[in-house]
Protein backbone atom coordinates (compact mmCIF):
# COMPACT_ATOMS: atom_id res chain seq x y z
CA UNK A 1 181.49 14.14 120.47
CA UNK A 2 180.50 15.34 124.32
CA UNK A 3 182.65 17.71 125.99
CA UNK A 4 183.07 17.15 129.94
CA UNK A 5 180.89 19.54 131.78
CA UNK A 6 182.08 22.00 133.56
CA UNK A 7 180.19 24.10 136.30
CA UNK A 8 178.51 27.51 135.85
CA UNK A 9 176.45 29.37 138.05
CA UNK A 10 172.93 28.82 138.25
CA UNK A 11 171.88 32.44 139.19
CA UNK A 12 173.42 34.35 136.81
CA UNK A 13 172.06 34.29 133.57
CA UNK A 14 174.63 35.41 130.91
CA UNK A 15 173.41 38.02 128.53
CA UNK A 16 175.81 39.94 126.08
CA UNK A 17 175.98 43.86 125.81
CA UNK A 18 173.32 45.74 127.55
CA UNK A 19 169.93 45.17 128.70
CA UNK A 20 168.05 47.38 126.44
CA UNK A 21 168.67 46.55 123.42
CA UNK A 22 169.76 42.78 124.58
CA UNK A 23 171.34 41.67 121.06
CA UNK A 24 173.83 44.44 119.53
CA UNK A 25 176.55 42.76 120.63
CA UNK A 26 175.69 39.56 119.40
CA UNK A 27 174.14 40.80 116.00
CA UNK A 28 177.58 42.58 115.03
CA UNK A 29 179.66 39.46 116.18
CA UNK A 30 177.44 37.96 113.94
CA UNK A 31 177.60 38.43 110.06
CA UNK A 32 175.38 36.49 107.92
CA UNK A 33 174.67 35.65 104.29
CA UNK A 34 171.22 36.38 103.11
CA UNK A 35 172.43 36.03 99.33
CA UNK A 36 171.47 32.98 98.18
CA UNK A 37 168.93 33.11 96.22
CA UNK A 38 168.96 28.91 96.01
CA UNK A 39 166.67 26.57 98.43
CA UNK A 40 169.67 25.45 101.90
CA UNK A 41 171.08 22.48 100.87
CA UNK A 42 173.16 21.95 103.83
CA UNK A 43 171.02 21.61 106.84
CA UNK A 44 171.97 21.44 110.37
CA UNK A 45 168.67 20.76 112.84
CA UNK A 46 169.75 21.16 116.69
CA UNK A 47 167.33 19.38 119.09
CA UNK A 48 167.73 16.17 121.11
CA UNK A 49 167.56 12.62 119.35
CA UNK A 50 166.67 9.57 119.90
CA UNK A 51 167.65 6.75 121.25
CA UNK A 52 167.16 9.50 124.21
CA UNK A 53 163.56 9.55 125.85
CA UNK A 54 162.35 13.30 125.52
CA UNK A 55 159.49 14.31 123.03
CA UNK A 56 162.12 16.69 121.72
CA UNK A 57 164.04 14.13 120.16
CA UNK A 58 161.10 12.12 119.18
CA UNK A 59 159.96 15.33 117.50
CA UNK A 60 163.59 15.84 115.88
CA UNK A 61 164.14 12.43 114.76
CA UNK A 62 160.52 12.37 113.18
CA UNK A 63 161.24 16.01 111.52
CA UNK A 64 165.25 14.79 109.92
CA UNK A 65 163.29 11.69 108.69
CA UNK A 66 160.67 14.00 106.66
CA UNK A 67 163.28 15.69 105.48
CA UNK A 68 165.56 13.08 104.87
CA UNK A 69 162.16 11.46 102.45
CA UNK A 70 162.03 14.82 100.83
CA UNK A 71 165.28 16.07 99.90
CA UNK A 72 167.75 12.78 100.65
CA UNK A 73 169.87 12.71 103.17
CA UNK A 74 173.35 13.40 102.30
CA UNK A 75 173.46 17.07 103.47
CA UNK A 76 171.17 16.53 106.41
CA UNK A 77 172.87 16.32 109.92
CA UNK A 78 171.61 16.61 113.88
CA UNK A 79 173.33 18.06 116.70
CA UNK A 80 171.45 16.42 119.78
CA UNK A 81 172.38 17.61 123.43
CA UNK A 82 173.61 15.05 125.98
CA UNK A 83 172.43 15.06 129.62
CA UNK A 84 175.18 12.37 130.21
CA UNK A 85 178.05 12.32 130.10
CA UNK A 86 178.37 8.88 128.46
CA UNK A 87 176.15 10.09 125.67
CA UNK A 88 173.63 8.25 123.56
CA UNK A 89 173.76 5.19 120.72
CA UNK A 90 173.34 7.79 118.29
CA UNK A 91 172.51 6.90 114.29
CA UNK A 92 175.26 8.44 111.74
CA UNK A 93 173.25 11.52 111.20
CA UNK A 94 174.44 12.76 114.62
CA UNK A 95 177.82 14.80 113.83
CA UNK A 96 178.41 16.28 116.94
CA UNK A 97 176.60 16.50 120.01
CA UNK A 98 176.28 18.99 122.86
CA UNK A 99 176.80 18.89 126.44
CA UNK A 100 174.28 20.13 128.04
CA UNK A 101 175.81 22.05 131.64
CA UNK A 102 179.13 22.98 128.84
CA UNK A 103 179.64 26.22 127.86
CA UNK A 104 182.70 25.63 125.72
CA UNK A 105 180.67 22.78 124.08
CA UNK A 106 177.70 25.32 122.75
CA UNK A 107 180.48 27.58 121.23
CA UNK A 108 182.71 24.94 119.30
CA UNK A 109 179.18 23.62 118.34
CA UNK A 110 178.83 27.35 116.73
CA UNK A 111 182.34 26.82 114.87
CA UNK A 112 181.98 23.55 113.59
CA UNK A 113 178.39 24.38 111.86
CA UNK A 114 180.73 27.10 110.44
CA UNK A 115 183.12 25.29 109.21
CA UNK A 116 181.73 22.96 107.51
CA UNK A 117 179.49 25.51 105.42
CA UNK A 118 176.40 24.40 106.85
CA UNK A 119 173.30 26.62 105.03
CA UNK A 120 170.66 26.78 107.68
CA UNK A 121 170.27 25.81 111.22
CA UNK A 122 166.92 24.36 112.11
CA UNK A 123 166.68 24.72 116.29
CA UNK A 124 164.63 22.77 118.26
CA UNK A 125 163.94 25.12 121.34
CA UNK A 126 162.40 24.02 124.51
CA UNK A 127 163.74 25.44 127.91
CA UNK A 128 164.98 22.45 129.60
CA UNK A 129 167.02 21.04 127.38
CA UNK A 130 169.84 23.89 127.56
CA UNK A 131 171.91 24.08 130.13
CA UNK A 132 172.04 27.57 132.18
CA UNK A 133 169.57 29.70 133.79
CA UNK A 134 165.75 29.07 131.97
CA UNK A 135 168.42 27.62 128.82
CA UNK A 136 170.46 30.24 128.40
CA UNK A 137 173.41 28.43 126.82
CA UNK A 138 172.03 27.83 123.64
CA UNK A 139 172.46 31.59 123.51
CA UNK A 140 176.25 30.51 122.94
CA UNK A 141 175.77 28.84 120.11
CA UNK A 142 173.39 31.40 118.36
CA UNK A 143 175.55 34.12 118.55
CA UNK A 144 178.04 32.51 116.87
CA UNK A 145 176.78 31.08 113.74
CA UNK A 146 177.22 33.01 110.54
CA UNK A 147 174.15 31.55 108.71
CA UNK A 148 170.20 31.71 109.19
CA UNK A 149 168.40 30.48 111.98
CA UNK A 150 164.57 29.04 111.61
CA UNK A 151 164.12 28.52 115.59
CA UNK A 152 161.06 26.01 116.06
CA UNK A 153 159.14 26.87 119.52
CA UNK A 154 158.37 24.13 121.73
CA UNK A 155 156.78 26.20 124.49
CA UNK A 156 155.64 29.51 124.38
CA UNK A 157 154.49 30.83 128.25
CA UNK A 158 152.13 33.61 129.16
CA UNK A 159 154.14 34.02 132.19
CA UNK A 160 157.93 34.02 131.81
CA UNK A 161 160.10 34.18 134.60
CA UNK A 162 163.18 37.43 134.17
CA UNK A 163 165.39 34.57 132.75
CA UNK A 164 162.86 32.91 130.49
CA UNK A 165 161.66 36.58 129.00
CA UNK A 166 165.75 37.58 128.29
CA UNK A 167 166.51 33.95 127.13
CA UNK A 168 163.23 34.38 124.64
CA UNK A 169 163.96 37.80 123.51
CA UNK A 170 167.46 37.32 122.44
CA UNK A 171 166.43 33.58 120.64
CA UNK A 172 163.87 35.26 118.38
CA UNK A 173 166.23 38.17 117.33
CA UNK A 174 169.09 35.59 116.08
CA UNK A 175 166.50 33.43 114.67
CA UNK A 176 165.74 34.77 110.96
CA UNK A 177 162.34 32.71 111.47
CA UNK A 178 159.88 31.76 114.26
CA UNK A 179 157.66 28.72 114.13
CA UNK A 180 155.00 28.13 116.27
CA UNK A 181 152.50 25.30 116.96
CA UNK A 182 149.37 27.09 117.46
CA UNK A 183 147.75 30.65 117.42
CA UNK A 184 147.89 31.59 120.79
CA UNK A 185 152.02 30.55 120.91
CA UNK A 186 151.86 32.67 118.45
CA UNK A 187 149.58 35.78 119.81
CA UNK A 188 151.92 35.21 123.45
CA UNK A 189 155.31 35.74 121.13
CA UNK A 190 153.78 39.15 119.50
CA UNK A 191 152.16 40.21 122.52
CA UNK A 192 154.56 39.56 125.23
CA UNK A 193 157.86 39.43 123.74
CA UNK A 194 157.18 42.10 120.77
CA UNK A 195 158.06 39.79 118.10
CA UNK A 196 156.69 40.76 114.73
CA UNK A 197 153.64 38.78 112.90
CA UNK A 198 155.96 38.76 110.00
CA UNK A 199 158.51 36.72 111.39
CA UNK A 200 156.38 34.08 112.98
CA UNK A 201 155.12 30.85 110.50
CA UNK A 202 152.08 28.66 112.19
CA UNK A 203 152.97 24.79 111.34
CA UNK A 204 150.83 22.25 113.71
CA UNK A 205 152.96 20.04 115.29
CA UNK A 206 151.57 17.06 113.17
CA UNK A 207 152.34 13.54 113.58
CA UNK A 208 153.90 10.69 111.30
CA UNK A 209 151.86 9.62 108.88
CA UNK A 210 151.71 5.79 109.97
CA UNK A 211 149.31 3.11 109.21
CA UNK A 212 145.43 2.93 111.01
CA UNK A 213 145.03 0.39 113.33
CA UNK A 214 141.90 -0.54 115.83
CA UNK A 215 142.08 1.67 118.65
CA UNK A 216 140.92 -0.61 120.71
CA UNK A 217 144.18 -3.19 120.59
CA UNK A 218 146.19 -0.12 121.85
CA UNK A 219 143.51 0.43 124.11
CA UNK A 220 143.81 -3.08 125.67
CA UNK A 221 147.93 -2.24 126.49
CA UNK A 222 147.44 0.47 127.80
CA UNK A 223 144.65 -0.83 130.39
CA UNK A 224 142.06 2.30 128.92
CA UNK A 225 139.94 -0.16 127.45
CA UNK A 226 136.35 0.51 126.88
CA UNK A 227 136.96 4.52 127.35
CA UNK A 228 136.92 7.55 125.27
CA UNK A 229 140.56 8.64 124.93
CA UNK A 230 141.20 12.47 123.65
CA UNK A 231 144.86 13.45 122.46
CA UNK A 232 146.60 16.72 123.03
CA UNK A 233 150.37 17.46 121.40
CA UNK A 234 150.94 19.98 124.87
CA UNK A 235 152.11 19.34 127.76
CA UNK A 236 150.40 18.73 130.95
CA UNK A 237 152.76 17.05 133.78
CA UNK A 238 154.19 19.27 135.88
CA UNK A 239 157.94 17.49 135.64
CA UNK A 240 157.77 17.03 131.81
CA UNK A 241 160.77 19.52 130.64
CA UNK A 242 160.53 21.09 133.97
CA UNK A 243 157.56 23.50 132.02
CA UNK A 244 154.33 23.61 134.99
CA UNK A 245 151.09 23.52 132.73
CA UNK A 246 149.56 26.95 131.69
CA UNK A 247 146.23 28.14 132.87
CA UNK A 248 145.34 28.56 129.68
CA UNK A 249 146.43 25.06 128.46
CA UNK A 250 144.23 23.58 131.50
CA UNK A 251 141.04 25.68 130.59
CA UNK A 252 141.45 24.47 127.02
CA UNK A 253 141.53 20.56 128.18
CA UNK A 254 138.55 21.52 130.64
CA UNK A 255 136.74 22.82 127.51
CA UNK A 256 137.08 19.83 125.18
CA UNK A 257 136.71 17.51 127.68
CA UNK A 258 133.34 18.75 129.01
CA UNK A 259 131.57 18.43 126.04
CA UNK A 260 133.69 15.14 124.75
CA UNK A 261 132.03 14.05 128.31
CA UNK A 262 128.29 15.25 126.79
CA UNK A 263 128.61 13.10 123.86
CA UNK A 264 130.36 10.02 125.56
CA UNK A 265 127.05 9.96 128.06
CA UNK A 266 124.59 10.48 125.43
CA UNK A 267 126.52 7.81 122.87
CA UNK A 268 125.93 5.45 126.61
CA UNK A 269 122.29 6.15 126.94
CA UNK A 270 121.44 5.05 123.18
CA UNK A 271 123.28 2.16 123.64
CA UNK A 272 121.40 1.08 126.60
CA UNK A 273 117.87 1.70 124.52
């Protein structure tokens, strides 16, 4: 279900209790069971989902579908975020979905994951996807669930804006894990936002294991045929998820590509012998 949207001001980010330290508030609102000494077998993963065009919910639907293969699928459910207000054609593993610009909608979110016992939640976190300043609402929702977090980092920055740094710093102390794509995500989330090394898990972002075809018939669609073609899981658009491309991401393409240039030229020059 979607919840009508109802307006909030964009420059005021909403933070609860004091600046320093950010979270009191929300960790004493927010009692949680660390007893169980069993694997979660309820499982609630927040993220958008397709039929909605976002890598998020490519990424989500991919991730419920691994663990759907794993563990079945009868205590596996998805709580996607709208950005309409008609919704999405969503499969029967969506429960309940979020609007994204509702406040109210973030917190009954929190209350029905509560209610119906659910063991762990699994968040998919990328800043524009959340409605509020740099995302801030999903702050709503964290405070108010009463069992562990694993928060899954989409994008790290080097850089944060005030919003983005508050936003981060509160998300990885309600998360009871942090999981990051790559070293540096995770160097930037120690070194920046003071997040321990022993809450932070490296998983690569990996893809779906799916069947190898010739390159060179997706080449041909694609109108790339004939050329090298290298593959990076970031981001480098300046519009995707509203997230500009960091300096650091750009000298890392310039630094594979150069020498995936090298190689292309000499692999041309043989061929020409």
């Amino acid at each position: 279900m979607s919840l009508p949207s109802t307006p909030f001001p964009s420059g005021v980010l909403e933070i609860v209790g004091p600046r320093t330290p950010v979270l009191d508030a929300a960790s004493v609102a927010r009692p949680r069971s660390h007893s169980k000494p069993s694997l979660p077998s309820r499982i609630a993963v927040i993220g958008n989902y397709l039929p909605r065009h976002c890598g998020i919910a490519t990424f989500t639907t991919d991730l419920c579908t691994a663990i759907s293969a794993e563990y079945g699928t009868a205590r596996l459910l998805a709580l996607p975020v709208n950005d309409t207000e008609q919704g999405y054609d969503y499969p029967a593993r969506v429960r309940w979905s979020l609007a994204q610009d509702d406040v109210k909608s973030y917190q009954d979110a929190a209350e029905f994951l509560n209610f119906n016992n659910i063991d762990m939640v699994c968040l998919q976190h990328e800043y524009g996807i959340f409605g509020g300043p740099a995302g801030s609402h999903i702050l709503h929702l964290l405070r108010g669930l009463k069992m562990p977090v694993v928060t899954t980092l989409h994008t790290v920055l080097r850089k944060p804006n005030p919003d983005q740094m508050l936003v981060m710093e509160e998300i990885a102390e309600l998360s009871d894990r942090l999981i990051v794509m790559s070293q540096l995500s995770s160097q930037f989330l120690q070194e920046i936002f003071k997040v321990p090394s022993s809450k932070i898990d490296l998983v690569p972002h990996g893809v779906p294991d799916l069947p190898f075809l010739d390159p060179n018939f997706y080449k041909d669609r694609f109108g790339v045929e004939g050329k090298a073609v290298l593959l990076t899981f970031g981001l480098l658009s300046s519009t995707s998820l509203r997230v500009r491309p960091t300096h650091t991401s750009c000298v890392a393409m310039g630094t594979s590509i150069e020498p995936a240039c090298r190689l292309w030229r000499r692999r041309w020059e043989w061929n020409r012998k």
